[in-house]
Protein backbone atom coordinates (compact mmCIF):
# COMPACT_ATOMS: atom_id res chain seq x y z
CA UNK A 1 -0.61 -34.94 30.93
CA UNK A 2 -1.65 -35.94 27.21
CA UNK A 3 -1.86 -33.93 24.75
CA UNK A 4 -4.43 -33.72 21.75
CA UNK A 5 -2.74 -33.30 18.35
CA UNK A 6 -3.88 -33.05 14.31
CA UNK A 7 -1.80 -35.77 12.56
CA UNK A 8 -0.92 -34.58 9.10
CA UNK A 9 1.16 -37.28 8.35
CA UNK A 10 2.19 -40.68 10.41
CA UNK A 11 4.18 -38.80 12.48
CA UNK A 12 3.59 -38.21 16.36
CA UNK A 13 4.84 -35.06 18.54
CA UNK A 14 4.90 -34.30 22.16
CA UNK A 15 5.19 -31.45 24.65
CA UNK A 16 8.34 -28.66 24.20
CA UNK A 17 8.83 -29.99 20.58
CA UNK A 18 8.53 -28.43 16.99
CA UNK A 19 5.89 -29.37 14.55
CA UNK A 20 7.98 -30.56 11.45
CA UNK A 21 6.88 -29.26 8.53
CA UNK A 22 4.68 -32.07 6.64
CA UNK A 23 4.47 -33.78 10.74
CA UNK A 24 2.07 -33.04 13.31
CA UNK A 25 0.64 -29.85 13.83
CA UNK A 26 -1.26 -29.09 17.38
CA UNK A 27 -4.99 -29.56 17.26
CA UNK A 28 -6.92 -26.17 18.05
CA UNK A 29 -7.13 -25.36 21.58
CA UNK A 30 -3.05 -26.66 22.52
CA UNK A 31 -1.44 -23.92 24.33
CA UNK A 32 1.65 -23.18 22.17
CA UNK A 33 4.54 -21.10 21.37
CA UNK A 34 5.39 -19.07 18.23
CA UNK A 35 8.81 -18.56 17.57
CA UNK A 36 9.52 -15.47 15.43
CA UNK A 37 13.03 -14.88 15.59
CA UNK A 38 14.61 -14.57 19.02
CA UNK A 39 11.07 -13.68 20.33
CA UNK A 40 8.47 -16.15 21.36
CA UNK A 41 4.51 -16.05 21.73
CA UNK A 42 2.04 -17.62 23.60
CA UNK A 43 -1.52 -18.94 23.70
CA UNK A 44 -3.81 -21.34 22.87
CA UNK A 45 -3.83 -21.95 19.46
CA UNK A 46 -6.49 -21.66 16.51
CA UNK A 47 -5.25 -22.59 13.41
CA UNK A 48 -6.85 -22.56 9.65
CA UNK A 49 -7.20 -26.79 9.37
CA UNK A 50 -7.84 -25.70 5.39
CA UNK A 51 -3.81 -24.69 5.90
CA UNK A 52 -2.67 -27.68 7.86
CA UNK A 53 -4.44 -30.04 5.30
CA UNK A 54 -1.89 -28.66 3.08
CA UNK A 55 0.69 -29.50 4.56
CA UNK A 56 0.22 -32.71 3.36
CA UNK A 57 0.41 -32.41 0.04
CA UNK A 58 3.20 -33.41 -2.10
CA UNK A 59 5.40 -31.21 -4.36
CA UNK A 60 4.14 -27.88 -2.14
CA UNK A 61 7.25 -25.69 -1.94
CA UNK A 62 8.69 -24.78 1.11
CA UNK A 63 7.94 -21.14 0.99
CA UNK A 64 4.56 -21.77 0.32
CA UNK A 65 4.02 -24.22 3.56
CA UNK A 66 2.45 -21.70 6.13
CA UNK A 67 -0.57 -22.15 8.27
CA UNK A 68 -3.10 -19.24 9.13
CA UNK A 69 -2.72 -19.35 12.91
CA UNK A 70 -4.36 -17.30 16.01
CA UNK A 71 -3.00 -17.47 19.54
CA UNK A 72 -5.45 -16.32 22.44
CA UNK A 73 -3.01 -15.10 24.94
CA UNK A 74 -3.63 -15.80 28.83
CA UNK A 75 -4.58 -12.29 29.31
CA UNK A 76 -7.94 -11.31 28.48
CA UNK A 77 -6.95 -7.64 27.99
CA UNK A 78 -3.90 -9.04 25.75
CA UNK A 79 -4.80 -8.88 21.57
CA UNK A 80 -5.04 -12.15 20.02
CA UNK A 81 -1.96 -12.57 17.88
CA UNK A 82 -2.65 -13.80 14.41
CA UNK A 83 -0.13 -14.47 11.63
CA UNK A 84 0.92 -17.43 9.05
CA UNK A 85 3.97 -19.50 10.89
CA UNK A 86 5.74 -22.50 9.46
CA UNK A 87 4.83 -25.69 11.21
CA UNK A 88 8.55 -25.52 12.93
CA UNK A 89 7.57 -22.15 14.38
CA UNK A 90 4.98 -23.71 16.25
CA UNK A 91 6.31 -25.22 19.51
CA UNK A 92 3.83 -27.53 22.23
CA UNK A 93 4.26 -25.68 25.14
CA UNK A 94 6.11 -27.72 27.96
CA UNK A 95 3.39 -26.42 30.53
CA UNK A 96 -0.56 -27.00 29.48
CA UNK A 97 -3.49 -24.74 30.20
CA UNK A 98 -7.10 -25.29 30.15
CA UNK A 99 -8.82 -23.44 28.09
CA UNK A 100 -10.98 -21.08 29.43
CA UNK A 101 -14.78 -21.30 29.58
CA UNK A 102 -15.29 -18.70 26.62
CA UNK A 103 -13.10 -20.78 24.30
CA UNK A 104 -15.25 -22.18 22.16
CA UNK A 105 -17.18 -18.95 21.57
CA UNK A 106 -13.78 -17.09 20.28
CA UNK A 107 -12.33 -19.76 18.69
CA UNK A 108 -15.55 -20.10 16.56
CA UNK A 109 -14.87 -16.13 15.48
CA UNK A 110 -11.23 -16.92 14.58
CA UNK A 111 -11.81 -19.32 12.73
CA UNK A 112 -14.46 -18.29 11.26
CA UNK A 113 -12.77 -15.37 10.28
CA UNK A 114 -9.86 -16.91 8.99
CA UNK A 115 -12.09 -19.40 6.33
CA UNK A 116 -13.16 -15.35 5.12
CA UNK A 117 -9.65 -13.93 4.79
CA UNK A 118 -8.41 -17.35 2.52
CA UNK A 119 -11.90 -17.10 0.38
CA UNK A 120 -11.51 -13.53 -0.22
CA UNK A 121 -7.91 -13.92 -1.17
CA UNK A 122 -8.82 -16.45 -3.25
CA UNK A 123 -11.26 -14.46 -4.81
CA UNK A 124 -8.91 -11.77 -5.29
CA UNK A 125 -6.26 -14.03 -6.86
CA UNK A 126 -9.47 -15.45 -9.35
CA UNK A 127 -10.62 -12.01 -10.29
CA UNK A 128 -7.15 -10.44 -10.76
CA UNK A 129 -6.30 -13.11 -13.08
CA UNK A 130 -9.44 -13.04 -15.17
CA UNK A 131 -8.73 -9.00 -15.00
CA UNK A 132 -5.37 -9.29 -16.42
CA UNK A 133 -6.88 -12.66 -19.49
CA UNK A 134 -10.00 -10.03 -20.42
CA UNK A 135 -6.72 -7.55 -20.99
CA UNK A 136 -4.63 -9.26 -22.91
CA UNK A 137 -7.71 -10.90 -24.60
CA UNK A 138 -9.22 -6.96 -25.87
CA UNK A 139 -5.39 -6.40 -26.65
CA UNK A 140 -4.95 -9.59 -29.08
CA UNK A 141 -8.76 -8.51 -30.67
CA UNK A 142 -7.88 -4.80 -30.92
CA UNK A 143 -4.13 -5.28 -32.50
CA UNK A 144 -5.82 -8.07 -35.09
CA UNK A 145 -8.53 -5.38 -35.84
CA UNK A 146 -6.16 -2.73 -36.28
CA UNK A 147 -3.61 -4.80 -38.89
CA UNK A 148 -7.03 -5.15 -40.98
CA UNK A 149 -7.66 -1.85 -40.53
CA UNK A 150 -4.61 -1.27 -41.92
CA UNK A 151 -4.95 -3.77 -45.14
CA UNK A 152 -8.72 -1.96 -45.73
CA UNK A 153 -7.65 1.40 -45.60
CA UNK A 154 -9.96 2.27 -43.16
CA UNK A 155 -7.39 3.09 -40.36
CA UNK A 156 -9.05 6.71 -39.72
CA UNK A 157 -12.76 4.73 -39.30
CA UNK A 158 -11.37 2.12 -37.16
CA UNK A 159 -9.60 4.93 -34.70
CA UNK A 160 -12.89 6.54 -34.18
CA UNK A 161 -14.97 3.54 -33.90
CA UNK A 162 -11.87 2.11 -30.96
CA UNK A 163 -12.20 5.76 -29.16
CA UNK A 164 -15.80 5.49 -28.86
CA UNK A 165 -16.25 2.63 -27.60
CA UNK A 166 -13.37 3.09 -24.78
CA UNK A 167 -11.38 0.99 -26.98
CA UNK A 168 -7.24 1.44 -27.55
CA UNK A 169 -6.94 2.41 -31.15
CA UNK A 170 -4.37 1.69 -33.32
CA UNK A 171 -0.62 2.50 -32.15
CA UNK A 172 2.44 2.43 -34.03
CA UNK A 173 6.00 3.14 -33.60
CA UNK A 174 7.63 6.54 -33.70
CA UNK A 175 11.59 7.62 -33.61
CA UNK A 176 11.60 10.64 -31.48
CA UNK A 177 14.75 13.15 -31.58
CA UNK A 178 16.34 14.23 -28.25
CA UNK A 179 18.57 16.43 -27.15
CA UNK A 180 20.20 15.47 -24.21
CA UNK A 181 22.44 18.31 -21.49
CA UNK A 182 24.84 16.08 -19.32
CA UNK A 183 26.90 17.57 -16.90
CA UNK A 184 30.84 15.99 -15.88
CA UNK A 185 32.92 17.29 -13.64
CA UNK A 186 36.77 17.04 -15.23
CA UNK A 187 39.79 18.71 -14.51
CA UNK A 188 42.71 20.54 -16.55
CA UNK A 189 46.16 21.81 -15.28
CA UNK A 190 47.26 25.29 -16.56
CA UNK A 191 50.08 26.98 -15.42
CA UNK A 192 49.86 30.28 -13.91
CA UNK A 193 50.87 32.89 -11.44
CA UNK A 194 47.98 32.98 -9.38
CA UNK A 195 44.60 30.80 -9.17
CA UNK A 196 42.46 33.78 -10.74
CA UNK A 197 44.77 33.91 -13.54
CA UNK A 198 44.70 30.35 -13.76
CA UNK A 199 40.68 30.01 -13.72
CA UNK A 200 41.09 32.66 -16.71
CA UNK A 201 43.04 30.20 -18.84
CA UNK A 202 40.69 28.16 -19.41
CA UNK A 203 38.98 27.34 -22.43
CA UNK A 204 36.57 25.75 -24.18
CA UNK A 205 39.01 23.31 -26.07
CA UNK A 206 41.14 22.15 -23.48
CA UNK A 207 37.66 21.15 -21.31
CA UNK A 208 37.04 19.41 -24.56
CA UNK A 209 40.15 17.61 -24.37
CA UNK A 210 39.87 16.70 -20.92
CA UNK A 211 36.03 15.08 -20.98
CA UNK A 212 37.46 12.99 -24.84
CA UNK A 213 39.61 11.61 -22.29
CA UNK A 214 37.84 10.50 -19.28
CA UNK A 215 35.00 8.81 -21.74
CA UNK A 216 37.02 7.62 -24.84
CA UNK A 217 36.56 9.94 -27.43
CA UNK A 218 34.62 13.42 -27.55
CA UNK A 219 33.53 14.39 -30.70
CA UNK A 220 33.54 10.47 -31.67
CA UNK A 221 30.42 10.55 -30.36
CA UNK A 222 29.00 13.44 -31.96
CA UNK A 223 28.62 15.46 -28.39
CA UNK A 224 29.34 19.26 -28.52
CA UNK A 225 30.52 21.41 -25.73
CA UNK A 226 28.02 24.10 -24.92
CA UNK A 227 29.68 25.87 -21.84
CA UNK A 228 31.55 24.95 -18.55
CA UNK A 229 32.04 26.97 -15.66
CA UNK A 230 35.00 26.62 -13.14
CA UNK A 231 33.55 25.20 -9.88
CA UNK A 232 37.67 25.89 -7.98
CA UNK A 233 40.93 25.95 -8.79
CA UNK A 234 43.67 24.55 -6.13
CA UNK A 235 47.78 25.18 -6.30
């Protein structure tokens, strides 16, 4: 039994074998398998030829070599499985079917539908780019505007004028004072005839002492102990 392929480059493929990736990939129609880890799918195939053509090109990454693919399982109740495979996921089944007499009606769909998904990522790609130049371009325009601002003295006219037309206005760089709590856990030995006694002895400066240690240097680093609290005491 022959089978019909799409040559993508001189190379020729038959039955139970891998497409290589820039070799042949199985014309639409082809009963395949999909290999997707240890587990395997079935159908006839429908694949985006916009895809395969790419394959073909030189320079393409190998990441970016995947084909938009659809397999129509033998079931009629089964889902159609539809994914982008590498052409060495796709495998010629050993074992050919005919297609059945409503191929070409769904193959049409799936194909169809697949030429929409690729135009309106494209799209997507397009518009979130030119999104993203109009951005940076009202960015460039507004931080020029602002540094003349600036040289006119007319900073207070130009915020107003930015605000009302949904504009950002001018921004400039603050130093903002923090005060910062950070809790440690350290430990101290005291000697002492009974834990309670122990957990008494405790003070401020030997917790002091204790944290200087474990990160270099206390008040070297201008921190101040506000409080601590005992959270046990073991023998």
């Amino acid at each position: 039994m022959s089978v019909d392929v799409a040559v993508v480059e001189n190379v020729t493929s038959g039955a139970g074998v891998a497409a290589p990736a820039g070799g042949v990939f199985p014309a639409d129609g082809v009963f395949v398998e999909v290999r997707e880890g240890e587990a395997w799918t079935a159908g006839w195939l429908v694949a985006d030829r916009t895809d395969v053509a790419a394959l073909s090109v030189n320079g393409v990454a190998e990441d970016k070599r995947l084909v938009s693919v659809a397999l129509v399982p033998l079931s009629p109740d089964a889902p159609v499985w539809q994914g982008r495979v590498r052409p060495d996921q796709v495998v010629v089944a050993s074992l050919q079917r005919p297609v059945p007499v409503w191929w070409e009606r769904i193959a049409t769909s799936l194909a169809e539908a697949m030429r929409d998904r690729r135009e309106v990522a494209w799209l997507r790609e397009h518009l979130q780019a030119n999104q993203k130049a109009h951005a940076d371009w009202v960015e460039h325009v507004a931080r020029d505007a602002g540094n003349w601002a600036d040289e006119n003295n007319l900073c207070g006219e130009f915020d107003r004028f930015m605000e009302e037309h949904g504009l950002p206005p001018r921004s400039r760089e603050f130093t903002v004072e923090c005060e910062v709590a950070i809790t440690a856990k350290v430990t101290v030995t005291v000697s002492a005839r009974s834990g309670e006694i122990a957990e008494d002895e405790v003070d401020r400066e030997m917790v002091a002492r204790a944290l200087g240690r474990r990160i270099g240097g206390f008040r070297r680093h201008g921190l101040e102990l506000d409080g601590f609290s005992v959270l046990g005491v073991q023998a």
